[in-house]
Every structure is written in C-alpha cells, then in structure tokens.
C-alpha atoms as a PDB file:
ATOM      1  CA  UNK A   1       1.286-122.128-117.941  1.00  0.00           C
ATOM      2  CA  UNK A   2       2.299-122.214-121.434  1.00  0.00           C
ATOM      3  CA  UNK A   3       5.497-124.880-122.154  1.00  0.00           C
ATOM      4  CA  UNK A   4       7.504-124.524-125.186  1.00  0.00           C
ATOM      5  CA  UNK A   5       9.556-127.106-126.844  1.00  0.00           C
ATOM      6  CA  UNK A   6      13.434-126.688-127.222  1.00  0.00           C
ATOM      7  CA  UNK A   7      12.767-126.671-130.928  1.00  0.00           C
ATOM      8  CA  UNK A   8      10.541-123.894-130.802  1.00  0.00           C
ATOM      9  CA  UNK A   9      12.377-121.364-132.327  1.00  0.00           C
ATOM     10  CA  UNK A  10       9.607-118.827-132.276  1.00  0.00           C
ATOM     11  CA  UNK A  11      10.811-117.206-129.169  1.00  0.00           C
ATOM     12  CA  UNK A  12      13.742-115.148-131.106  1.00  0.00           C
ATOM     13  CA  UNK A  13      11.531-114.670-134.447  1.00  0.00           C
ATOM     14  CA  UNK A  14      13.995-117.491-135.908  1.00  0.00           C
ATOM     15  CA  UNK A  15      13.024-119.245-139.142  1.00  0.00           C
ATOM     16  CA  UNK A  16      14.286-123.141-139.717  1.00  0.00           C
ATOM     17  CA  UNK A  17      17.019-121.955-142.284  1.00  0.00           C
ATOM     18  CA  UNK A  18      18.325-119.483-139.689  1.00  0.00           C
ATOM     19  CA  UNK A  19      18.458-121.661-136.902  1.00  0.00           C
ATOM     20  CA  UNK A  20      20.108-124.790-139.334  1.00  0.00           C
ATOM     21  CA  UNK A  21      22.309-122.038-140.233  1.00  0.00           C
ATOM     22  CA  UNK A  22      24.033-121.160-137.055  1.00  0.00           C
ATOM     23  CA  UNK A  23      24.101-125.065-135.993  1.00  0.00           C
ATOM     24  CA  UNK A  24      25.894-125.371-138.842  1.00  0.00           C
ATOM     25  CA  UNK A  25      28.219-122.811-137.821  1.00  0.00           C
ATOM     26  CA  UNK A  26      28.451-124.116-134.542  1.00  0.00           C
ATOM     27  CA  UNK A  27      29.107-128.062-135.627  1.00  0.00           C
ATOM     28  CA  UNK A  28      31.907-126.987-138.165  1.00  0.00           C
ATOM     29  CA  UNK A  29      33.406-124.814-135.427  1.00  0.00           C
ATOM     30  CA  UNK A  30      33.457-127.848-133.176  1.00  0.00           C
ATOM     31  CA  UNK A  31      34.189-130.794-136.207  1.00  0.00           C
ATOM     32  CA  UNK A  32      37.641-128.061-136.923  1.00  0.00           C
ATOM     33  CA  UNK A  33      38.145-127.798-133.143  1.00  0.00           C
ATOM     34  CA  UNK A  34      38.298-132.059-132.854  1.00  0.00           C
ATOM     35  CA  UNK A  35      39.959-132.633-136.493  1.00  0.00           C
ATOM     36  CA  UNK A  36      42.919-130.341-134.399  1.00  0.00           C
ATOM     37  CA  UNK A  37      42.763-131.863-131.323  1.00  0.00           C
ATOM     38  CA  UNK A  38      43.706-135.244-133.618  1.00  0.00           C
ATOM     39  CA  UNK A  39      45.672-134.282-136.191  1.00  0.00           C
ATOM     40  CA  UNK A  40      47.384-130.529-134.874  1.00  0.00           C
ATOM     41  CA  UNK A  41      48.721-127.672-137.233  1.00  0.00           C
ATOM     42  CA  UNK A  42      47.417-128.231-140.502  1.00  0.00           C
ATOM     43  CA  UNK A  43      50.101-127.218-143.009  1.00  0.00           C
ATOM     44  CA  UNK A  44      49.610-123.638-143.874  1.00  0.00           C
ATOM     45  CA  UNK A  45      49.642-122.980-147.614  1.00  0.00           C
ATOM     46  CA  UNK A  46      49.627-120.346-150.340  1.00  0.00           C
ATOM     47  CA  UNK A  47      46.322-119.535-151.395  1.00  0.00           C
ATOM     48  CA  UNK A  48      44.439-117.923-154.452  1.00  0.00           C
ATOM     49  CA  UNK A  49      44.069-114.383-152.049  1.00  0.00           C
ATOM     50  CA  UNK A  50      47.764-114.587-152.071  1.00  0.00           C
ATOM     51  CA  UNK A  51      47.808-115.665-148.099  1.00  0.00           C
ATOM     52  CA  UNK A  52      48.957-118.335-145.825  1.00  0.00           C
ATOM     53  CA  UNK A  53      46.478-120.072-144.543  1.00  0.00           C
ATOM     54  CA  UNK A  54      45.919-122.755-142.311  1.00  0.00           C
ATOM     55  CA  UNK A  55      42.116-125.346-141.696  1.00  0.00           C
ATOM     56  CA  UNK A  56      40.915-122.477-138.835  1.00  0.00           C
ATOM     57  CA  UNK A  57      42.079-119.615-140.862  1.00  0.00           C
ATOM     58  CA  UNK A  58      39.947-120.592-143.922  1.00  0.00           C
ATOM     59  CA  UNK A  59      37.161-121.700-141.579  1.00  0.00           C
ATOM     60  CA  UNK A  60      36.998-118.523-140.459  1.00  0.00           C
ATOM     61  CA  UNK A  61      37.050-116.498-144.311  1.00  0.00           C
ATOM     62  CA  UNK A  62      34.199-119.160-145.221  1.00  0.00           C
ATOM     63  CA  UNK A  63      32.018-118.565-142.047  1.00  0.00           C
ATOM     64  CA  UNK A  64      32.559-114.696-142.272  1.00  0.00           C
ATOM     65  CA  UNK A  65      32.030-114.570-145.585  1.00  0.00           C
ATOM     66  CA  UNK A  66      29.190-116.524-145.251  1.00  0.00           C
ATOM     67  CA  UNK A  67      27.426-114.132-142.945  1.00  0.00           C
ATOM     68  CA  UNK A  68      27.899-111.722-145.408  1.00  0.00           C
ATOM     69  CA  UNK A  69      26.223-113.613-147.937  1.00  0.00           C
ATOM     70  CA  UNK A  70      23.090-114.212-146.024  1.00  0.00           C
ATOM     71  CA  UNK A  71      23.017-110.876-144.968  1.00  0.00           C
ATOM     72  CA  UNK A  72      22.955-109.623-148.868  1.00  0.00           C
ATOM     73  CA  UNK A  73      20.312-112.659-149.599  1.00  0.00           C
ATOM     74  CA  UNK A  74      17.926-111.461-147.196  1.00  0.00           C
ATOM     75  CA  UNK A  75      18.432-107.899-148.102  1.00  0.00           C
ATOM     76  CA  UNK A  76      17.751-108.903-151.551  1.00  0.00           C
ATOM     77  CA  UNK A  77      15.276-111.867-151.408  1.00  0.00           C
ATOM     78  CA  UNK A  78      13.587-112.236-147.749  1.00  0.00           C
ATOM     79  CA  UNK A  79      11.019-114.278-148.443  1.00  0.00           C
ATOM     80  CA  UNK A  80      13.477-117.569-149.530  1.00  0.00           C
ATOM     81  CA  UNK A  81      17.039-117.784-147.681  1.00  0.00           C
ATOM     82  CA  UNK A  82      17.822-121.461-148.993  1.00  0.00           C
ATOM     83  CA  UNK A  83      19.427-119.976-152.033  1.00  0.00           C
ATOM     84  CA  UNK A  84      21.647-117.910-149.769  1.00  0.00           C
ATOM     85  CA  UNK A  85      22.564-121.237-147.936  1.00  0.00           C
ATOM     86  CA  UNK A  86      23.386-122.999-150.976  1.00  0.00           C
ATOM     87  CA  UNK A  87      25.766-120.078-152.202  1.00  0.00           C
ATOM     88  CA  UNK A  88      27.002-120.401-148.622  1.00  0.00           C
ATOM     89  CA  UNK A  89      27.534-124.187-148.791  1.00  0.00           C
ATOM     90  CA  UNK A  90      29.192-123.374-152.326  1.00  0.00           C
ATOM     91  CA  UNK A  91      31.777-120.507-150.907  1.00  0.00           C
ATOM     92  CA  UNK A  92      32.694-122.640-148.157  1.00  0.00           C
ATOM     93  CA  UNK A  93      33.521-125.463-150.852  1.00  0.00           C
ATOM     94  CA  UNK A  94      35.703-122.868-152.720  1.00  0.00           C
ATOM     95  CA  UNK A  95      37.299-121.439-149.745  1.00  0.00           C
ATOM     96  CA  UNK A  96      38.673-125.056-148.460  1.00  0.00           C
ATOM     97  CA  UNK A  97      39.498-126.168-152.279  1.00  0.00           C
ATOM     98  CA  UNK A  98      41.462-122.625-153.576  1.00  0.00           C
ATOM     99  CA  UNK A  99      42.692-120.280-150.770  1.00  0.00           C
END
C-alpha cells in the first residue's frame, strides 16, 4: 500500500506555484472574512473604474483578475508561472491602492 503525504500535490498534476497560488486565494479570502468580522463595512469609495467599491468588492476584481492573468501566463509561458504570480501580487497591490 502506497501512502502519500498531504503535501503531495502530484495527485491533481499540481505544480508548487499552483498550489501556493490557490492557498493564497484561500488565506486572503479568510484574512478579508476576519478583518470584517472586526472592523464591519469598510467605507465604500470611488474608484479609478469609476465604481463604488468596498475591501470584498476589490478582493474579488483582484482575485478574478488574477485568474485571468495566470491563465494568459501559462498560455503564453508554461514552463515558468512565477512571473504570472508576481504580476498577480502586483494587480492585487493596484487594485487595493486605486479602485
């Protein structure tokens, strides 16, 4: 019988990057969920898209857009996705400081 560690990530064809990538998704999803439960509402404001939006509403643009962006990265360079995740890091950073 063949045992497998929980960090084996081999069983879904998952790469490091990919996996640190949706943990990352996962822990911001649950950092926003307790930085509400603390300090509720988050004062919507007028961003650069021309939008109101509040902490979970640009938490959602950066992860979404984010998917996007690794999906173009590995559809344009496969072999290396840590570029992706830096341009990911970066549009989250933009997303949070300007809309």
């Amino acid at each position: 019988m063949q045992t497998t560690s929980i960090f084996d990530l081999s069983w879904m064809v998952w790469t490091w990057p990919t996996g640190i990538f949706f943990i990352a998704i996962f822990t911001s999803i649950a950092a926003m969920g307790a930085l509400e439960y603390r300090s509720p509402g988050g004062a919507p404001r007028h961003g650069a898209f021309g939008l109101d939006t509040t902490r979970g509403d640009r938490l959602f643009i950066s992860i979404l857009g984010s998917c996007f962006i690794m999906l173009a990265w590995v559809g344009w360079a496969s072999d290396e996705i840590w570029g992706g995740l830096v341009v990911c890091v970066l549009w989250a950073f933009a997303i949070f400081k300007w809309v």
